[in-house]
N, C-alpha and C. Protein backbone atom coordinates (compact mmCIF):
# COMPACT_ATOMS: atom_id res chain seq x y z
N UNK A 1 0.82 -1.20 0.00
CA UNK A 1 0.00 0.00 0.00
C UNK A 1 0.87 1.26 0.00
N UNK A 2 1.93 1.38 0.87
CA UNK A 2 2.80 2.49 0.72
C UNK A 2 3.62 3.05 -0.35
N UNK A 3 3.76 1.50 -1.44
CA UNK A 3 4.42 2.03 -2.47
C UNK A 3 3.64 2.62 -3.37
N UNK A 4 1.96 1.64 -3.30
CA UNK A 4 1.35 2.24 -4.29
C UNK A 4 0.71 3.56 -4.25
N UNK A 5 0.84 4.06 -2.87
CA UNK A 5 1.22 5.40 -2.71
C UNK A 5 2.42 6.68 -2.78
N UNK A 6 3.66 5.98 -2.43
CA UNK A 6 4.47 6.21 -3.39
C UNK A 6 4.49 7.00 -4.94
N UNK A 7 4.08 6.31 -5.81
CA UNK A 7 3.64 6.08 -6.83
C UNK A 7 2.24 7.06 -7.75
N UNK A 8 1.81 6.88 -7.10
CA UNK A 8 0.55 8.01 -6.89
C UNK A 8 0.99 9.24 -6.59
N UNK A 9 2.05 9.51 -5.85
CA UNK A 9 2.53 10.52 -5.63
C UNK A 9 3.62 11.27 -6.58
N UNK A 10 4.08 10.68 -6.97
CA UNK A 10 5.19 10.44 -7.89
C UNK A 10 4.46 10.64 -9.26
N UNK A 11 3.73 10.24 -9.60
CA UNK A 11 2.85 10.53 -10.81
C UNK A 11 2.54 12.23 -10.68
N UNK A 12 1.58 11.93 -9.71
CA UNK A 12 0.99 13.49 -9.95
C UNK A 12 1.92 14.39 -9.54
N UNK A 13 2.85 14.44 -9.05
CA UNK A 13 4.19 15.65 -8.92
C UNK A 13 4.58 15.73 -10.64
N UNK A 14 4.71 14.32 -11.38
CA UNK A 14 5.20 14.54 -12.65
C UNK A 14 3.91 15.17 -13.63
N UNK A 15 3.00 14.96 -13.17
CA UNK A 15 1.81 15.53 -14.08
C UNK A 15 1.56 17.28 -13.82
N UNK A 16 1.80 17.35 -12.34
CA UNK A 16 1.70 18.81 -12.08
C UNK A 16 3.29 19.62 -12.75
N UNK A 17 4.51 18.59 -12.82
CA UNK A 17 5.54 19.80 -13.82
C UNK A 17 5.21 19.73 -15.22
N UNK A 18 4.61 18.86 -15.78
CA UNK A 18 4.58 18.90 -17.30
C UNK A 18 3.10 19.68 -17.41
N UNK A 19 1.96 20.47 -16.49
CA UNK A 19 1.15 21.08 -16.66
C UNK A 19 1.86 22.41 -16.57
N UNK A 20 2.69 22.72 -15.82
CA UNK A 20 3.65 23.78 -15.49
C UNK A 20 4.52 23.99 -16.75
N UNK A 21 4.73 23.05 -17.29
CA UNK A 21 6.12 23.36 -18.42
C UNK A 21 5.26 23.28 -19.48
N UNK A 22 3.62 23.27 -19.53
CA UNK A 22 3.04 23.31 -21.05
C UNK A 22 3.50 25.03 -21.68
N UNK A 23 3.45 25.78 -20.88
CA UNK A 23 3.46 26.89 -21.26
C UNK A 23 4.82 27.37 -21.71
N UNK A 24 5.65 26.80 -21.69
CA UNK A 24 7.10 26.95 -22.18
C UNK A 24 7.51 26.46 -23.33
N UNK A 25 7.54 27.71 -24.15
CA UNK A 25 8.13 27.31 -25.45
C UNK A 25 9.18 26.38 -26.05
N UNK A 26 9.36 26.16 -27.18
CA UNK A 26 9.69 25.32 -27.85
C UNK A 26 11.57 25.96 -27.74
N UNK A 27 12.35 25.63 -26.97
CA UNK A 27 13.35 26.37 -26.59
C UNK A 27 14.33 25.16 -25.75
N UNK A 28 15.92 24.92 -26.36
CA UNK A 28 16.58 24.11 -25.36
C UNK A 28 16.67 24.21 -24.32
N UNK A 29 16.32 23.42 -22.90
CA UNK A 29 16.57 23.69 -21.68
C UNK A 29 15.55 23.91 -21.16
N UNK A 30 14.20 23.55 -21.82
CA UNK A 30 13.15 23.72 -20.86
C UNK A 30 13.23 22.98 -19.80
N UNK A 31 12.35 23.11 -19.03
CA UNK A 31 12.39 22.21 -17.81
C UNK A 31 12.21 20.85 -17.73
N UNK A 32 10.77 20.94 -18.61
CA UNK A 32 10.62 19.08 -19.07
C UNK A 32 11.84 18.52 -19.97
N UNK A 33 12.53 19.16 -21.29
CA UNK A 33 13.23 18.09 -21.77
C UNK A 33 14.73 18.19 -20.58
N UNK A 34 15.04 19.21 -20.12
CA UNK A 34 16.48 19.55 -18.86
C UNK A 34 15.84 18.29 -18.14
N UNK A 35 14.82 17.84 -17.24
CA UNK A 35 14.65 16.61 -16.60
C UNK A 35 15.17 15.18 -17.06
N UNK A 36 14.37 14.76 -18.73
CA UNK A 36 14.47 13.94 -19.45
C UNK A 36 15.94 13.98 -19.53
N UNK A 37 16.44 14.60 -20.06
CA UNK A 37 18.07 14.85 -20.48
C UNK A 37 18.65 14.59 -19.07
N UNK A 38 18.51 14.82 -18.19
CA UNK A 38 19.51 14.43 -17.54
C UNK A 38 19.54 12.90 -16.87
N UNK A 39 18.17 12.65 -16.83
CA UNK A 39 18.02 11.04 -17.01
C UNK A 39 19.00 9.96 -17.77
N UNK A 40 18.24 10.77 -19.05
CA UNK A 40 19.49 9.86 -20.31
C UNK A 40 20.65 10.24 -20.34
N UNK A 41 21.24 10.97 -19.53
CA UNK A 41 22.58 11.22 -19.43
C UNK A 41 23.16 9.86 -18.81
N UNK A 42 22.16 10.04 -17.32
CA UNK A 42 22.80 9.07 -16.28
C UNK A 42 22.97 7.67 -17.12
N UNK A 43 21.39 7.15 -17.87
CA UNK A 43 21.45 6.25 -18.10
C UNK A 43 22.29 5.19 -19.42
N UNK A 44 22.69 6.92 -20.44
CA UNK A 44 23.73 6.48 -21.26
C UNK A 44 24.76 5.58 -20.43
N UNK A 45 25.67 6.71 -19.76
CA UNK A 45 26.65 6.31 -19.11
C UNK A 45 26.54 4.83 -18.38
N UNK A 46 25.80 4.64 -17.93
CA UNK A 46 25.64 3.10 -17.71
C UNK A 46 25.06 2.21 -18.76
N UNK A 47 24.56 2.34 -19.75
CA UNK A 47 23.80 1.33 -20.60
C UNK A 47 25.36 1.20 -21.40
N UNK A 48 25.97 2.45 -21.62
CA UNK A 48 27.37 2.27 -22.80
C UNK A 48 28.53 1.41 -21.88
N UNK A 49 28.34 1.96 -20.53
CA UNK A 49 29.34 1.44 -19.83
C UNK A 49 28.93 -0.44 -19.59
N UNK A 50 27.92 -0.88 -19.65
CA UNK A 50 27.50 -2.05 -19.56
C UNK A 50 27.84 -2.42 -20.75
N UNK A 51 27.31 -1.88 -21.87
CA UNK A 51 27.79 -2.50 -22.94
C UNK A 51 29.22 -2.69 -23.52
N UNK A 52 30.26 -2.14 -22.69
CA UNK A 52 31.04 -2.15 -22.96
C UNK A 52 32.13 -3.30 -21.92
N UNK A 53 31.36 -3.08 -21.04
CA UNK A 53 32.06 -4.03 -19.78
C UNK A 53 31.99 -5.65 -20.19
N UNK A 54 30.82 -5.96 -21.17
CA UNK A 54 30.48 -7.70 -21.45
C UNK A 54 31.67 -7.71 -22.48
N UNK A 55 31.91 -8.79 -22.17
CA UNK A 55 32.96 -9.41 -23.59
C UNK A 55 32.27 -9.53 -24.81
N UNK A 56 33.00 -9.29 -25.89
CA UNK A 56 32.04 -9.93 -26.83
C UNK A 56 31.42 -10.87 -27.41
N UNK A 57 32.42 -11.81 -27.24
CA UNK A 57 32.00 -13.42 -27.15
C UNK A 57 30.68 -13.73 -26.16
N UNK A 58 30.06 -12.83 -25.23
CA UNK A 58 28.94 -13.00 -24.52
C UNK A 58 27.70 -12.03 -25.14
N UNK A 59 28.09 -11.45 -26.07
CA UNK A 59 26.69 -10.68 -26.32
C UNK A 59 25.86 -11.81 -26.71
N UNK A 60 25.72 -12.86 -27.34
CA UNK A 60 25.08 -13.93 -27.39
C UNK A 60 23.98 -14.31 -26.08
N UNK A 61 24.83 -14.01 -25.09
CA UNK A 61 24.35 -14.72 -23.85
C UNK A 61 22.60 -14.30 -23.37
N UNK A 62 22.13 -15.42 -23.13
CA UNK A 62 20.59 -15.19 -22.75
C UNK A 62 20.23 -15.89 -21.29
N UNK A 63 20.06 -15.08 -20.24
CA UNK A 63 19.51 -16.11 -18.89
C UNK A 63 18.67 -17.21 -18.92
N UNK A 64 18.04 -17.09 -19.89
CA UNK A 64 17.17 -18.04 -20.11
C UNK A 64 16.63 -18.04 -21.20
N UNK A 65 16.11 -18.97 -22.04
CA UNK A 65 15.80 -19.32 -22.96
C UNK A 65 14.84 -18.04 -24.09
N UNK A 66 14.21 -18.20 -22.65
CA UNK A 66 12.54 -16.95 -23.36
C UNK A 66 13.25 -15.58 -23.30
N UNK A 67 14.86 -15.05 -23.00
CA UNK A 67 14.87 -14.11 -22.67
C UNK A 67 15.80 -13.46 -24.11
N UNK A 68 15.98 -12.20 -24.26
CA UNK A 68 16.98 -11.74 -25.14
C UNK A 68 17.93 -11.84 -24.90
N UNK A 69 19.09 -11.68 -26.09
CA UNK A 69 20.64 -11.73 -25.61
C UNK A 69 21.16 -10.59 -25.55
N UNK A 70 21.95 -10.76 -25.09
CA UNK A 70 22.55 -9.09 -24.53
C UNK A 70 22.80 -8.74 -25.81
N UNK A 71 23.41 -8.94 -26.68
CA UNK A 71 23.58 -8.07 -27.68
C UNK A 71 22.14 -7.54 -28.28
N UNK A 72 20.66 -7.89 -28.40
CA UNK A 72 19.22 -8.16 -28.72
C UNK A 72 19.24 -6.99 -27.96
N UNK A 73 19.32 -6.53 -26.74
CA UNK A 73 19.00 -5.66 -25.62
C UNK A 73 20.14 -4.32 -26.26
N UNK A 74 20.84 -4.38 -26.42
CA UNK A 74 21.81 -3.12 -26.61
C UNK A 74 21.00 -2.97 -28.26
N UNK A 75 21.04 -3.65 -29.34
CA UNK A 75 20.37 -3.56 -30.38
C UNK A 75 18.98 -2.65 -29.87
N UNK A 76 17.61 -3.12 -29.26
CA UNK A 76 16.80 -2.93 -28.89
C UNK A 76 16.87 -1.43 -27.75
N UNK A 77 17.77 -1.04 -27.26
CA UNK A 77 18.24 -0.13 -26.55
C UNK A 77 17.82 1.33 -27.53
N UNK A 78 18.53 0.99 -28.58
CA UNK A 78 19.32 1.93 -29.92
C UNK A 78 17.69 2.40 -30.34
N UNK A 79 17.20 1.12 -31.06
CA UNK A 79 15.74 1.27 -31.61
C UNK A 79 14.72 2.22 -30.92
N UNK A 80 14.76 1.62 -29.38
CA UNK A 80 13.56 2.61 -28.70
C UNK A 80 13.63 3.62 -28.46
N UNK A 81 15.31 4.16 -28.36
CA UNK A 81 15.36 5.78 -28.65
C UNK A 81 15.01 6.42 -29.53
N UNK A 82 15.62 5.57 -30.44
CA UNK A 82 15.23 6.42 -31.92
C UNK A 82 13.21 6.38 -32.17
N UNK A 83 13.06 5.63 -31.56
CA UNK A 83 11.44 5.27 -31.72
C UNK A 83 10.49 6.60 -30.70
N UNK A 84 10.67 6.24 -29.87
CA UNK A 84 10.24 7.29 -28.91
C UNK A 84 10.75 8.66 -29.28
N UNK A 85 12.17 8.78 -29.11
CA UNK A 85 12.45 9.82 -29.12
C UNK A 85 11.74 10.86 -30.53
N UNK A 86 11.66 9.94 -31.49
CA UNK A 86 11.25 10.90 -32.55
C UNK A 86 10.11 10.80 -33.05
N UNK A 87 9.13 10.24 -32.12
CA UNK A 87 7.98 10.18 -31.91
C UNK A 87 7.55 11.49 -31.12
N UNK A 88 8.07 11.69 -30.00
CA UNK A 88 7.99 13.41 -29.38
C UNK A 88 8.47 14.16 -29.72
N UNK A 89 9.30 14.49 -31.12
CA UNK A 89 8.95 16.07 -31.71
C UNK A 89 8.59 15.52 -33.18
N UNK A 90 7.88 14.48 -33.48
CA UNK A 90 7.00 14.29 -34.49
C UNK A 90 7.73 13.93 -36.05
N UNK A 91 9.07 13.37 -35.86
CA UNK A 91 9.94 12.84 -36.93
C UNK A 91 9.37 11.43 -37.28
N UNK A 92 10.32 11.22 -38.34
CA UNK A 92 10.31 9.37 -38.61
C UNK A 92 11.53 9.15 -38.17
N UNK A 93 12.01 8.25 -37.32
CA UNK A 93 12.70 7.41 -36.76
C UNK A 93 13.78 7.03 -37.57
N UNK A 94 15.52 7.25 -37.34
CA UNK A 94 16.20 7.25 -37.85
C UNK A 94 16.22 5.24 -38.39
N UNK A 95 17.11 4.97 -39.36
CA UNK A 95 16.99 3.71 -39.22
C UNK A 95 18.61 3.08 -38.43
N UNK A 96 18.48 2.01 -37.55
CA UNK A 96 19.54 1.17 -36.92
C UNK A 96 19.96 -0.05 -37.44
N UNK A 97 21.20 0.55 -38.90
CA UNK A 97 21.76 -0.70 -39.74
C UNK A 97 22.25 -1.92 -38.91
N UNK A 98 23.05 -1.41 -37.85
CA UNK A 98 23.53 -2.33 -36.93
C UNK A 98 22.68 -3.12 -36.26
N UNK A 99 22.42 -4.64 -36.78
CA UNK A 99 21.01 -5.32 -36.09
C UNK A 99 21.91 -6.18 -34.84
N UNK A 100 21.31 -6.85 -34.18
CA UNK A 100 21.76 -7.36 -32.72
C UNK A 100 22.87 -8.42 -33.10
N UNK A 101 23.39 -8.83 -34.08
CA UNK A 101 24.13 -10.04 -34.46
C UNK A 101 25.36 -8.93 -34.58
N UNK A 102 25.54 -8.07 -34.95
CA UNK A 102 26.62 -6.66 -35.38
C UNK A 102 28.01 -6.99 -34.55
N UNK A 103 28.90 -6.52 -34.49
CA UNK A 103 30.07 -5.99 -34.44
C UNK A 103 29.77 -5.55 -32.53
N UNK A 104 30.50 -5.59 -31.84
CA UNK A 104 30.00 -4.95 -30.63
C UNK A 104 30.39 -3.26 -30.57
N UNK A 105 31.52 -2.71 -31.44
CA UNK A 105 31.94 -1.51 -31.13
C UNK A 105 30.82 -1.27 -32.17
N UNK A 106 30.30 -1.41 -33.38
CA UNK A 106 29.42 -0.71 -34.00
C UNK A 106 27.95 -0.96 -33.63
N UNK A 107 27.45 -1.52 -32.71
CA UNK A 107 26.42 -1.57 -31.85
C UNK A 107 26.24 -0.62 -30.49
N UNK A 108 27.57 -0.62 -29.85
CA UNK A 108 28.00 0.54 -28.73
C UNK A 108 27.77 2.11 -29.53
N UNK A 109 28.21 1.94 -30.42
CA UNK A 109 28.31 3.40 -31.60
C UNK A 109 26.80 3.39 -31.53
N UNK A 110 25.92 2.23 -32.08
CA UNK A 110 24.71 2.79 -32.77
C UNK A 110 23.90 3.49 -31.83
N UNK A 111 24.11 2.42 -30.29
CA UNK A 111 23.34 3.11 -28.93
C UNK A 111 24.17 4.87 -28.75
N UNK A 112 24.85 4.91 -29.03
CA UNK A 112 25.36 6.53 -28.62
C UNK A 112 25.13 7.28 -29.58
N UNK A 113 24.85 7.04 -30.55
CA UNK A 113 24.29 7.61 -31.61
C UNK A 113 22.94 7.76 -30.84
N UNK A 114 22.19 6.86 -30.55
CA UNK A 114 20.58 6.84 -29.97
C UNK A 114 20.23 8.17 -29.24
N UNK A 115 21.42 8.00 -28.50
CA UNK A 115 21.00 8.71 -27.42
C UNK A 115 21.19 10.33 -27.25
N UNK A 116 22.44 10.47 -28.62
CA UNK A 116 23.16 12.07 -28.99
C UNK A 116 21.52 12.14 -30.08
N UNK A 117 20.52 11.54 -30.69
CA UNK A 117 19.57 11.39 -31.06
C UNK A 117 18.68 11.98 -29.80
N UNK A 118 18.49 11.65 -29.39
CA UNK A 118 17.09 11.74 -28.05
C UNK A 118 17.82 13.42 -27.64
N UNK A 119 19.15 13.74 -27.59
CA UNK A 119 19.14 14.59 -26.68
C UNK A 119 18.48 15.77 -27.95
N UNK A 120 18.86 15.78 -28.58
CA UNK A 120 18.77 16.52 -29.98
C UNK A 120 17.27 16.85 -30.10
N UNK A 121 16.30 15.76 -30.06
CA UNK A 121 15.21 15.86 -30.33
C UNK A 121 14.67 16.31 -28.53
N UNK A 122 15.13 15.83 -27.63
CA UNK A 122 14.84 17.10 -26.58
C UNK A 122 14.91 18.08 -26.57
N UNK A 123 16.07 18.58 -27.13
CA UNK A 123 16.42 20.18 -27.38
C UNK A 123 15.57 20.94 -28.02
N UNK A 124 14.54 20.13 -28.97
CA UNK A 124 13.56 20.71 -29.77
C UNK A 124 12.41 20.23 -29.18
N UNK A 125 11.76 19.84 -28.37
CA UNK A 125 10.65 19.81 -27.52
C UNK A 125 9.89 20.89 -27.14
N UNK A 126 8.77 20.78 -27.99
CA UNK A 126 7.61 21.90 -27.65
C UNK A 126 6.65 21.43 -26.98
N UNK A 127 6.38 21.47 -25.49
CA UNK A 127 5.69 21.43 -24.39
C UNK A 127 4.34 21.31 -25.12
N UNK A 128 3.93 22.63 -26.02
CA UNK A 128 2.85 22.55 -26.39
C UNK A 128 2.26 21.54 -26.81
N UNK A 129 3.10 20.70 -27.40
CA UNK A 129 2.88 19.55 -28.64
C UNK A 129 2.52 18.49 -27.90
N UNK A 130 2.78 17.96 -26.44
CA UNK A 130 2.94 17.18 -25.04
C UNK A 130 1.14 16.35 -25.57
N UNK A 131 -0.05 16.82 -25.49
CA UNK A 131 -0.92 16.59 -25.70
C UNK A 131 -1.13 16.09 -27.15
N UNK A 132 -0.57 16.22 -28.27
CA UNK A 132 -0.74 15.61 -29.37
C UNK A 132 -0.76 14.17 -29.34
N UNK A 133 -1.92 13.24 -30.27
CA UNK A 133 -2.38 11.95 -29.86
C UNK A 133 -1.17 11.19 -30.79
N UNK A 134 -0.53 10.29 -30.68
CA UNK A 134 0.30 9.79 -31.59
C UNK A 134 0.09 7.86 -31.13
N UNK A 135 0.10 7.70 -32.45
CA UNK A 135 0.27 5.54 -32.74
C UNK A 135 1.47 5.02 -32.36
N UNK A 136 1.36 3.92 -31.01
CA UNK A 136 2.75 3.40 -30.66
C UNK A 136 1.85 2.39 -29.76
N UNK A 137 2.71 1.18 -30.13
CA UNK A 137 2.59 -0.16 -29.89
C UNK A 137 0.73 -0.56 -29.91
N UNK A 138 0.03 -0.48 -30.96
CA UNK A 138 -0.93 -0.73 -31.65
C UNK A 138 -1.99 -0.04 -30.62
N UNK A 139 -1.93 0.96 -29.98
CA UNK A 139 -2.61 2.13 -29.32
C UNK A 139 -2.10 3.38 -29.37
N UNK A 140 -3.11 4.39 -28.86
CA UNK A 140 -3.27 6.29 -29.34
C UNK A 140 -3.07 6.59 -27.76
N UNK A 141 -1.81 7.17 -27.97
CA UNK A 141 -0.87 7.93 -26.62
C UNK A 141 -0.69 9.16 -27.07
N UNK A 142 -0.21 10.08 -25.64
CA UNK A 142 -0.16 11.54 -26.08
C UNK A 142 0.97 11.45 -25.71
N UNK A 143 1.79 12.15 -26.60
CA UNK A 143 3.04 12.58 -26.47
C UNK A 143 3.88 12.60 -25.47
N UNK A 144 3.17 13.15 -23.92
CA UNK A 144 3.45 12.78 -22.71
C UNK A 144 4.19 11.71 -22.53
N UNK A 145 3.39 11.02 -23.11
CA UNK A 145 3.06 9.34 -22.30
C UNK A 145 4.13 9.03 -22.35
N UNK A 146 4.18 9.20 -24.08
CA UNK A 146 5.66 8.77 -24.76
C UNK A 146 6.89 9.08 -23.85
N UNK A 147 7.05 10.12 -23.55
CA UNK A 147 8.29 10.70 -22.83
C UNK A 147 8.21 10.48 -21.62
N UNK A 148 7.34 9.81 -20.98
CA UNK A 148 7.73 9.16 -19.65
C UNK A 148 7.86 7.05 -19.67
N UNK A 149 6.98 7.20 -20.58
CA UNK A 149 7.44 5.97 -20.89
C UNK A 149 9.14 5.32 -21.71
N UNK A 150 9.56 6.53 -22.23
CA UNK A 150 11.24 6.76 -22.83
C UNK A 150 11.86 6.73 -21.41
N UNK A 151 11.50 7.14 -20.41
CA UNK A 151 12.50 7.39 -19.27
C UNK A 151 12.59 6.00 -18.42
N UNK A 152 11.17 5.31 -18.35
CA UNK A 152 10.65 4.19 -17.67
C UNK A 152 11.69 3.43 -18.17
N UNK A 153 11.27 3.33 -20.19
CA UNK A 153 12.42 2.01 -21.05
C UNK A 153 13.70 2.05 -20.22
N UNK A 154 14.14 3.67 -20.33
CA UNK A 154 15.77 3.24 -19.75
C UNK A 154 16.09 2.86 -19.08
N UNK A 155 15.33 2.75 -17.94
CA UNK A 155 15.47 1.86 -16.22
C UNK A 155 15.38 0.39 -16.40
N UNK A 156 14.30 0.30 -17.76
CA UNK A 156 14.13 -1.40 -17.79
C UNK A 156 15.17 -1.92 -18.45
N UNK A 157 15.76 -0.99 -19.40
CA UNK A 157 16.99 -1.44 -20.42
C UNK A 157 18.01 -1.67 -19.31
N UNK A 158 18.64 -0.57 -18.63
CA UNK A 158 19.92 -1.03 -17.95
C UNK A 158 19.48 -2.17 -16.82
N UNK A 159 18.25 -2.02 -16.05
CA UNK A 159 18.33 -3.30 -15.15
C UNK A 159 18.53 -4.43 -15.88
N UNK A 160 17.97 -4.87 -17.57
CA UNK A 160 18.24 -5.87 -17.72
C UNK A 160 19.80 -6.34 -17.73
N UNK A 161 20.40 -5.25 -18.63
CA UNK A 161 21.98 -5.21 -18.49
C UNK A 161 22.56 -5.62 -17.62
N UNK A 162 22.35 -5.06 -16.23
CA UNK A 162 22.91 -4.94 -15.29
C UNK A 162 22.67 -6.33 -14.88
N UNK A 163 21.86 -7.32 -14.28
CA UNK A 163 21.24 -8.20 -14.06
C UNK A 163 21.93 -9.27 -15.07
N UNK A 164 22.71 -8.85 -16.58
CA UNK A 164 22.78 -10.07 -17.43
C UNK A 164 24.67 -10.07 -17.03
N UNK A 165 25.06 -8.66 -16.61
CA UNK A 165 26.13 -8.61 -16.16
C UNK A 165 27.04 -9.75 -15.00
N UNK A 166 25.92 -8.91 -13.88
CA UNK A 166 25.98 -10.28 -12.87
C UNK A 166 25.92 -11.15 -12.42
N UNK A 167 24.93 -11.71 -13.80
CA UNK A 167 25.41 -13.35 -14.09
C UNK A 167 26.46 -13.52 -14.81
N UNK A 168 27.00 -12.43 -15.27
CA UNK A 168 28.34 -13.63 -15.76
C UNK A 168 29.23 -12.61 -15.06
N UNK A 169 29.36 -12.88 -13.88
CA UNK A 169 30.86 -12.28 -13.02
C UNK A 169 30.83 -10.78 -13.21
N UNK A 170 30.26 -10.10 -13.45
CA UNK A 170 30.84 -8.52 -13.92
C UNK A 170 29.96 -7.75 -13.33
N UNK A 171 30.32 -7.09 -12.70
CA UNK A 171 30.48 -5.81 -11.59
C UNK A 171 29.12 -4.63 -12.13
N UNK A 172 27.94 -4.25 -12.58
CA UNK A 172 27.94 -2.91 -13.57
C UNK A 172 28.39 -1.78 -13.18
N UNK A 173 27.96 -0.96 -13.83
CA UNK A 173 28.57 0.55 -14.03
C UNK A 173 28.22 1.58 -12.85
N UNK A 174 26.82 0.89 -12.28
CA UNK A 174 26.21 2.27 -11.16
C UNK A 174 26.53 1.34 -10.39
N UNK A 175 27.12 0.17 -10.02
CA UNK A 175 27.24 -0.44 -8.29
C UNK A 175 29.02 -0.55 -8.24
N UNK A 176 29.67 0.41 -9.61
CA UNK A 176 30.91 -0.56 -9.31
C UNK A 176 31.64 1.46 -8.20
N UNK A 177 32.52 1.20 -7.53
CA UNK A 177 32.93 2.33 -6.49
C UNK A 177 33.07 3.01 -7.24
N UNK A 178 32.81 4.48 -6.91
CA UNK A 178 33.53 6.02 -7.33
C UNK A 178 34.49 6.52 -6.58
N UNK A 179 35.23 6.75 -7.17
CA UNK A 179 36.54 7.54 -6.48
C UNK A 179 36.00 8.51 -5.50
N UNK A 180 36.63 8.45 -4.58
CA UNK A 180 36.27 9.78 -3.17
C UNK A 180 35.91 11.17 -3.87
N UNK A 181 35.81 11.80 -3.47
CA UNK A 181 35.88 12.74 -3.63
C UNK A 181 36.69 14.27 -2.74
């Protein structure tokens, strides 16, 4: 009960800044895409740093049968940026030559490409547009949705990472120490 209050809470704090940031023009650094962006900052840095930490001989690797292989997940990483992301300022979606079988440094490339993608198309984020109805995954979402559901993907993308990491011996990127400071 507490989380799903939590949660409830957490929603409507995010519904009351994106009612707040409707009125803010189409300008880098608004408040809503400055949030988003700094999300995908964090979560670059760990999705690239994960992807970079697996050997390559393991992008193959799947926990289980029904599950993707890590290389499928960094492939799939790349896609939903470009999907989402240019779904909220109303583009067509770059295409990702590099399919999940690829090269691992030109798969690492394609995800950082994704994501110098997303920031780009944040930078051009018109609040106004937030309410526009748009087609994604065979239902009519508003633009919103999209961009909190882009932030959600990235949490689900690196936990899987992270999780496919530590089954095979390797440390990830947000649990491994930071230097003092």
């Amino acid at each position: 009960m507490e989380e799903q209050v939590k949660r409830i809470i957490g929603a409507l704090t995010l519904a009351g800044a994106l009612a707040m940031a409707a009125n803010v023009s189409a300008q880098p650094g608004n408040p809503v895409s400055q949030a988003v962006a700094t999300e995908g900052h964090t979560n670059e840095t760990n999705m690239v740093g994960a992807a970079e930490a697996m050997p390559a001989e393991k992008y193959g690797y799947k926990p289980t049968e029904q599950q993707i292989s890590f290389g499928d997940l960094v492939y799939h990483a790349a896609v939903a940026n470009y999907t989402l992301c240019s779904i909220v300022v109303g583009e067509k979606a770059p295409d990702t030559p590099v399919k999940a079988t690829g090269a691992k440094p030109a798969l690492i490339d394609q995800m950082k490409q994704s994501f110098a993608y997303c920031y780009k198309a944040l930078d051009q984020l018109d609040t106004t547009t937030l309410g526009k109805q748009e087609a994604l995954f065979g239902r009519t979402v508003t633009r919103a949705w999209v961009l909190f559901h882009l932030a959600l993907d990235w949490g689900d993308h690196y936990s899987q990472a992270a999780m496919m990491l530590r089954l095979n011996g390797i440390v990830p990127p947000s649990a491994q120490k930071r230097p003092a400071r």
